[in-house]
Protein backbone atom coordinates (compact mmCIF):
# COMPACT_ATOMS: atom_id res chain seq x y z
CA UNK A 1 7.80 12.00 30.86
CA UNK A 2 4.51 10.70 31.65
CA UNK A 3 3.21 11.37 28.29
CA UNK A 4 5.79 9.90 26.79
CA UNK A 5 5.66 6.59 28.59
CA UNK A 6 1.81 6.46 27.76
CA UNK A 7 1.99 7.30 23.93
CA UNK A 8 5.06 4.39 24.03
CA UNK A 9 2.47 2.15 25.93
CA UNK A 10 -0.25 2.79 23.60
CA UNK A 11 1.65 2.18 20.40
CA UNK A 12 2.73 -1.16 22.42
CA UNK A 13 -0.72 -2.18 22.76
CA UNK A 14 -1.86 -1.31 18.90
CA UNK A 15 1.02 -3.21 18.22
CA UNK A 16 -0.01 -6.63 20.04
CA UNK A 17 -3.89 -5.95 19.10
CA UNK A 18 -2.25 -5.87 15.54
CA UNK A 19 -0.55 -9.44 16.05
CA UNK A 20 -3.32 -11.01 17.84
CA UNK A 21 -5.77 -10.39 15.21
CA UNK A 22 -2.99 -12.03 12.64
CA UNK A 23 -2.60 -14.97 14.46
CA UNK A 24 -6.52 -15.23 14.98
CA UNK A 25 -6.79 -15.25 10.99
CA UNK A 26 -3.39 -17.62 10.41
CA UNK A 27 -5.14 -19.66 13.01
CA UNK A 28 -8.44 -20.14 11.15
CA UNK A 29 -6.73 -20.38 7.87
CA UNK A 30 -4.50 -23.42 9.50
CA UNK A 31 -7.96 -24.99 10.43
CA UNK A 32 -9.49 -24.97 7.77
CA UNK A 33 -9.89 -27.88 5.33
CA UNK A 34 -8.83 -27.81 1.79
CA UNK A 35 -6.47 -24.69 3.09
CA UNK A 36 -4.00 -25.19 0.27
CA UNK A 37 -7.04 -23.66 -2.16
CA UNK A 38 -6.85 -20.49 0.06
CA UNK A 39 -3.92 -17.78 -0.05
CA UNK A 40 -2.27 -17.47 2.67
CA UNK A 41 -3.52 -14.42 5.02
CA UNK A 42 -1.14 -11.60 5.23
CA UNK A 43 -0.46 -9.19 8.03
CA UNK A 44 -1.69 -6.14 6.23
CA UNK A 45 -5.65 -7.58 6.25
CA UNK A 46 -5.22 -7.83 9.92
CA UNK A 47 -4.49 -3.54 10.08
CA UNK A 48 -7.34 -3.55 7.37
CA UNK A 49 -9.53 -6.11 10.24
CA UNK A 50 -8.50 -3.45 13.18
CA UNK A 51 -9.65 -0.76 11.57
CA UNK A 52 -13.09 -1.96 10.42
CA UNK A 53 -12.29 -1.13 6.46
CA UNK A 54 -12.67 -3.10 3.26
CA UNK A 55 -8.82 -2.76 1.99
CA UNK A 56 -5.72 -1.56 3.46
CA UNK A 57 -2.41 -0.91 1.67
CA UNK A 58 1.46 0.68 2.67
CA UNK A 59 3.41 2.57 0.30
CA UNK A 60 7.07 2.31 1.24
CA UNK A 61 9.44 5.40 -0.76
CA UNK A 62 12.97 5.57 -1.49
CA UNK A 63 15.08 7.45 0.32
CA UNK A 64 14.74 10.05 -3.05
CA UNK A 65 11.26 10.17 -2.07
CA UNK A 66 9.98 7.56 -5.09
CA UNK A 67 7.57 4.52 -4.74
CA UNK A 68 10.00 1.90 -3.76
CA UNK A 69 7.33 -1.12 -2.67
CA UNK A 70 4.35 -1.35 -1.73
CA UNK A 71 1.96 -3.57 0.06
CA UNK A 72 -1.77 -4.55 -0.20
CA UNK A 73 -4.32 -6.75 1.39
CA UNK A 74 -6.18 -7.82 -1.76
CA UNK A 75 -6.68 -6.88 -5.16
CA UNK A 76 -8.81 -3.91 -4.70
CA UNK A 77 -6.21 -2.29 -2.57
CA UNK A 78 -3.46 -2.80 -5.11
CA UNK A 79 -5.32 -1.39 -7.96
CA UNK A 80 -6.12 1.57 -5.93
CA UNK A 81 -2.60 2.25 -5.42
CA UNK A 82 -1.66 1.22 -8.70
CA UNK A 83 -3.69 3.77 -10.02
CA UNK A 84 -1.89 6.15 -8.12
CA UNK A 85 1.40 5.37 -9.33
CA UNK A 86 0.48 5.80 -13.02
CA UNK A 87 -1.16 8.80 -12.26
CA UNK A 88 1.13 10.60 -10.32
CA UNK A 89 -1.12 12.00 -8.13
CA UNK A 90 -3.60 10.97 -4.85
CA UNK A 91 -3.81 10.56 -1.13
CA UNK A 92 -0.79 9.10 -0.70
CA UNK A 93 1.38 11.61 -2.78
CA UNK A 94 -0.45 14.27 -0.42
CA UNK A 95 -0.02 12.71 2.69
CA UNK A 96 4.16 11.92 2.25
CA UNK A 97 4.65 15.44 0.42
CA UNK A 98 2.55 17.05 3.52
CA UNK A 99 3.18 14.55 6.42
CA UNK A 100 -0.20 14.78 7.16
CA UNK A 101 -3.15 12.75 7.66
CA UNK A 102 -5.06 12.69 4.15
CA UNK A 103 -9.08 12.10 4.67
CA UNK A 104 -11.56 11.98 1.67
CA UNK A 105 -15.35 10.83 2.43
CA UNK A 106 -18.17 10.09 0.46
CA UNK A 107 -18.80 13.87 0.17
CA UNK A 108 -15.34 15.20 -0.96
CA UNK A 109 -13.85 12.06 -3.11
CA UNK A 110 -15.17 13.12 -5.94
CA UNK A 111 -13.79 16.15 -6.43
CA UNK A 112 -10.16 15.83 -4.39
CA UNK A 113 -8.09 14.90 -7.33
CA UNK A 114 -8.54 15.24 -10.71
CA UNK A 115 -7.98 12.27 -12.30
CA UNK A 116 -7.30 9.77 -9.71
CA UNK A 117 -10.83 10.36 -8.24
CA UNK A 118 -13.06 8.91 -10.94
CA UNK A 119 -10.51 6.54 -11.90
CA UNK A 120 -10.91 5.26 -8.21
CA UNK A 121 -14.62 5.68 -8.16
CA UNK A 122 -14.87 3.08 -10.68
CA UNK A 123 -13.22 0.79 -8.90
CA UNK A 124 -16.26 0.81 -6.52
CA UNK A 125 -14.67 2.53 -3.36
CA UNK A 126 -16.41 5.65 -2.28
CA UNK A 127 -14.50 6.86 0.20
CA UNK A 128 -10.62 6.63 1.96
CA UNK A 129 -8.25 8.01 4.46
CA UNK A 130 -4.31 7.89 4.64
CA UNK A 131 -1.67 8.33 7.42
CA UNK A 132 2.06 9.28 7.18
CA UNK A 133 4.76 6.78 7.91
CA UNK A 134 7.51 7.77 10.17
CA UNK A 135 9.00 9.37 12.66
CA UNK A 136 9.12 13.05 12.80
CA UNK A 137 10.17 15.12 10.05
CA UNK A 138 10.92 11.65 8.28
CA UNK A 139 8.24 10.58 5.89
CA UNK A 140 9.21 7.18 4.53
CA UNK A 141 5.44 6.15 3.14
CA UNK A 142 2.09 6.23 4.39
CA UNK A 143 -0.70 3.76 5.24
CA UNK A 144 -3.98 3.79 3.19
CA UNK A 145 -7.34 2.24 3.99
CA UNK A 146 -10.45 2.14 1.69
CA UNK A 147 -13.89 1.99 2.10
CA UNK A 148 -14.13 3.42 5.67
CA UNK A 149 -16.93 2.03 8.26
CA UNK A 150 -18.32 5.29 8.07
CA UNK A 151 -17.73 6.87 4.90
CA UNK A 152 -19.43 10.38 5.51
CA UNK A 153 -17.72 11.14 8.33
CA UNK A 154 -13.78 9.71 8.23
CA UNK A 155 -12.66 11.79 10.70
CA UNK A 156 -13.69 9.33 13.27
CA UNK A 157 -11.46 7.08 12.05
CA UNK A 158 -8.75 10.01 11.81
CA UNK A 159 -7.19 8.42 15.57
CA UNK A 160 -7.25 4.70 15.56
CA UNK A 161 -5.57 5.16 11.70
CA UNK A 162 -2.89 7.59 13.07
CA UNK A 163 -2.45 4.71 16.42
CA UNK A 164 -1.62 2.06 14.08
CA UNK A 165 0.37 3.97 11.36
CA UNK A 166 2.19 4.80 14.58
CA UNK A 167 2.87 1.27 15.60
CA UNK A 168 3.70 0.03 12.47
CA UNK A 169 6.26 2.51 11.87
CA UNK A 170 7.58 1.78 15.14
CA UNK A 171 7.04 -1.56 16.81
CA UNK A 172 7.51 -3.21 13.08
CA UNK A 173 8.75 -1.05 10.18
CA UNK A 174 11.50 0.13 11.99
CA UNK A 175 12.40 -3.26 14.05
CA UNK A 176 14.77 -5.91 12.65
CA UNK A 177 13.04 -8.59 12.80
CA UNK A 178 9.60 -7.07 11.43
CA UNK A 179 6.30 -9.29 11.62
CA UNK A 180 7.34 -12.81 12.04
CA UNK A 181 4.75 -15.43 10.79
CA UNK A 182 5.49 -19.02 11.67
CA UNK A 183 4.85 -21.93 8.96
CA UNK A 184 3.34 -25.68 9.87
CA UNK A 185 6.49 -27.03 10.36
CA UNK A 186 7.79 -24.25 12.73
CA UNK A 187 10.06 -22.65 10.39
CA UNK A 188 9.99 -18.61 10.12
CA UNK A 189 8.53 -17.47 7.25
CA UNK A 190 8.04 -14.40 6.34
CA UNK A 191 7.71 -10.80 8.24
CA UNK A 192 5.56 -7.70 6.41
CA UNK A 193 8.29 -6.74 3.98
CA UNK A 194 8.12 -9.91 2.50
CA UNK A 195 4.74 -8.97 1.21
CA UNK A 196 5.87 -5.83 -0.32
CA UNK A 197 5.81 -5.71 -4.36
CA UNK A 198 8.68 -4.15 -5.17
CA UNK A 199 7.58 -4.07 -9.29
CA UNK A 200 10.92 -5.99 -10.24
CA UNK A 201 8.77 -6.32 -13.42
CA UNK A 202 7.89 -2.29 -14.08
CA UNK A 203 11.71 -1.09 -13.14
CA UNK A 204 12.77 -3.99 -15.51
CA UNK A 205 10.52 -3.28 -18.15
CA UNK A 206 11.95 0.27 -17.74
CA UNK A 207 15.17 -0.72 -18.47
CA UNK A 208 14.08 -2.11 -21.38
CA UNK A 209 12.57 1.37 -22.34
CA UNK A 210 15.77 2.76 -21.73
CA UNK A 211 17.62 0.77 -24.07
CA UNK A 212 15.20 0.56 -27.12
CA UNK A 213 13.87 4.02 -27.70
CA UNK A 214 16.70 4.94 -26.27
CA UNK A 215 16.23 7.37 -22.91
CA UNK A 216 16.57 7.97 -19.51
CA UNK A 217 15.02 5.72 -17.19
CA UNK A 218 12.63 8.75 -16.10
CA UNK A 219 11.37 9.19 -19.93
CA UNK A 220 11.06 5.27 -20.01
CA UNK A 221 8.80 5.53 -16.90
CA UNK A 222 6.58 8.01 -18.10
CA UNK A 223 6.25 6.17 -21.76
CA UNK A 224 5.10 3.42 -19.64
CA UNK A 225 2.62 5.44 -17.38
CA UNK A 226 1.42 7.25 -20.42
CA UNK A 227 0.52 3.54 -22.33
CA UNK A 228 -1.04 1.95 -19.41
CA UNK A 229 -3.18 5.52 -18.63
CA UNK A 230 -3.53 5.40 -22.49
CA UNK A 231 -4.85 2.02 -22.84
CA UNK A 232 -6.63 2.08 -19.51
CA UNK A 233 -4.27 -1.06 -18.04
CA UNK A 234 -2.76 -1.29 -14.95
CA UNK A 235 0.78 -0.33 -15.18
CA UNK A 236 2.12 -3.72 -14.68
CA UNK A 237 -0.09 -4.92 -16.79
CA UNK A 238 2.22 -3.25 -19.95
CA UNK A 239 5.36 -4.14 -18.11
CA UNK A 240 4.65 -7.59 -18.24
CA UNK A 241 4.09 -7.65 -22.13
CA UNK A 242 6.93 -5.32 -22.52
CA UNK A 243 9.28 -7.99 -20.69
CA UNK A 244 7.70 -10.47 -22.23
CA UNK A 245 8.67 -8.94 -25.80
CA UNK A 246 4.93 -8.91 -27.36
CA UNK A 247 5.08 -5.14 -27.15
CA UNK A 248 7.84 -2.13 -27.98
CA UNK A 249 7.06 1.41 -27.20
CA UNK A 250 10.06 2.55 -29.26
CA UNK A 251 7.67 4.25 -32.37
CA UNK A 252 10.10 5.12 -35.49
């Protein structure tokens, strides 16, 4: 009982550390003159701030186990796990297929997957670690975090990740009400899910896909994949011209 008091104490206090360093950066950004240049800062670069790493994202899946949405605290972070998704393949697919925590330093990136690896490499991180999102025996995504503080040896981050992936799946992801952020004028705003990408564009591209080649809306997925991995794009990169109607994948 005592053990389970603490652990529900601890993920309480992640939790608040979590909030607090939010506010700290909505705070400064409020301060700030000229603040309508800057975006907005979002709750997942606070995790990314706790943890002392350069980019943090959260992969949310379906309850069929596919990407559903995901989240990312800049640009780096979403092309990271963009990469994944057109691949098919990574620390994320390991860590929801295994439930386990998913750890690749400087040392061992290289050569942990075979094609999302490099293709990560060049986007300049060197190393990365990813938790399971959850309760147990439910896997619903996973939290990743790039560029660890100290990339030859991630295991010392292997706690404080598996503390916060902890409180997010419990004191947010699985709350109602979720992160609440509060606007200038008081109004609520938005809460973490709001953040998610839920690639409207990709699925609707897809549908597109579907119709023109024609096939199922797997097939249509992997033609898209296959032309972004082909053409080294991101994959909503070729959804966008595909909804946009300046390019067909149906070949005769």
């Amino acid at each position: 009982m005592v053990q389970i008091h603490r652990k529900i104490e601890e993920r309480h206090l992640t939790a608040a550390s979590l909030h607090d360093a939010h506010i700290e950066r909505l705070s400064r950004w409020f301060t700030r003159a000229h603040r309508e240049a800057d975006l907005r800062p979002r709750f997942i670069s606070a995790v990314a701030d706790l943890l002392g790493v350069r980019s943090a994202g959260i992969t949310l899946l379906s309850s069929q186990q596919a990407e559903a949405a995901v989240i990312s605290s800049d640009a780096l972070a979403a092309a990271a796990q963009d990469l994944e998704f057109t691949l098919g393949e990574g620390p994320v697919h390991e860590a929801t297929s295994t439930s386990e925590l998913v750890v690749a330093a400087a040392d061992s990136l290289p050569h942990r997957w075979l094609h999302y690896s490099p293709a990560v490499l060049e986007l300049g991180l060197r190393s990365l670690a990813v938790a399971p999102l959850g309760p147990p025996a439910v896997c619903f995504g996973a939290l990743a975090v790039f560029d660890l503080p100290a990339p030859e040896h991630g295991q010392s981050l292997a706690a404080p990740l598996l503390r916060v992936a902890d409180a997010l799946t419990h004191a947010v992801l699985l709350t109602d009400d979720c992160v609440r952020q509060l606007t200038e004028d008081g109004e609520i705003a938005e809460d973490l899910l709001s953040e998610a990408d839920h690639r409207d564009v990709v699925y609707q591209a897809v549908g597109m896909i579907a119709a023109q080649c024609p096939c199922t809306v797997d097939d249509a997925l992997a033609l898209l994949k296959a032309r972004a991995f082909a053409q080294d794009e991101q994959v909503g990169t070729i959804a966008r011209q595909i909804v946009a109607k300046q390019l067909r994948l149906d070949y005769p």
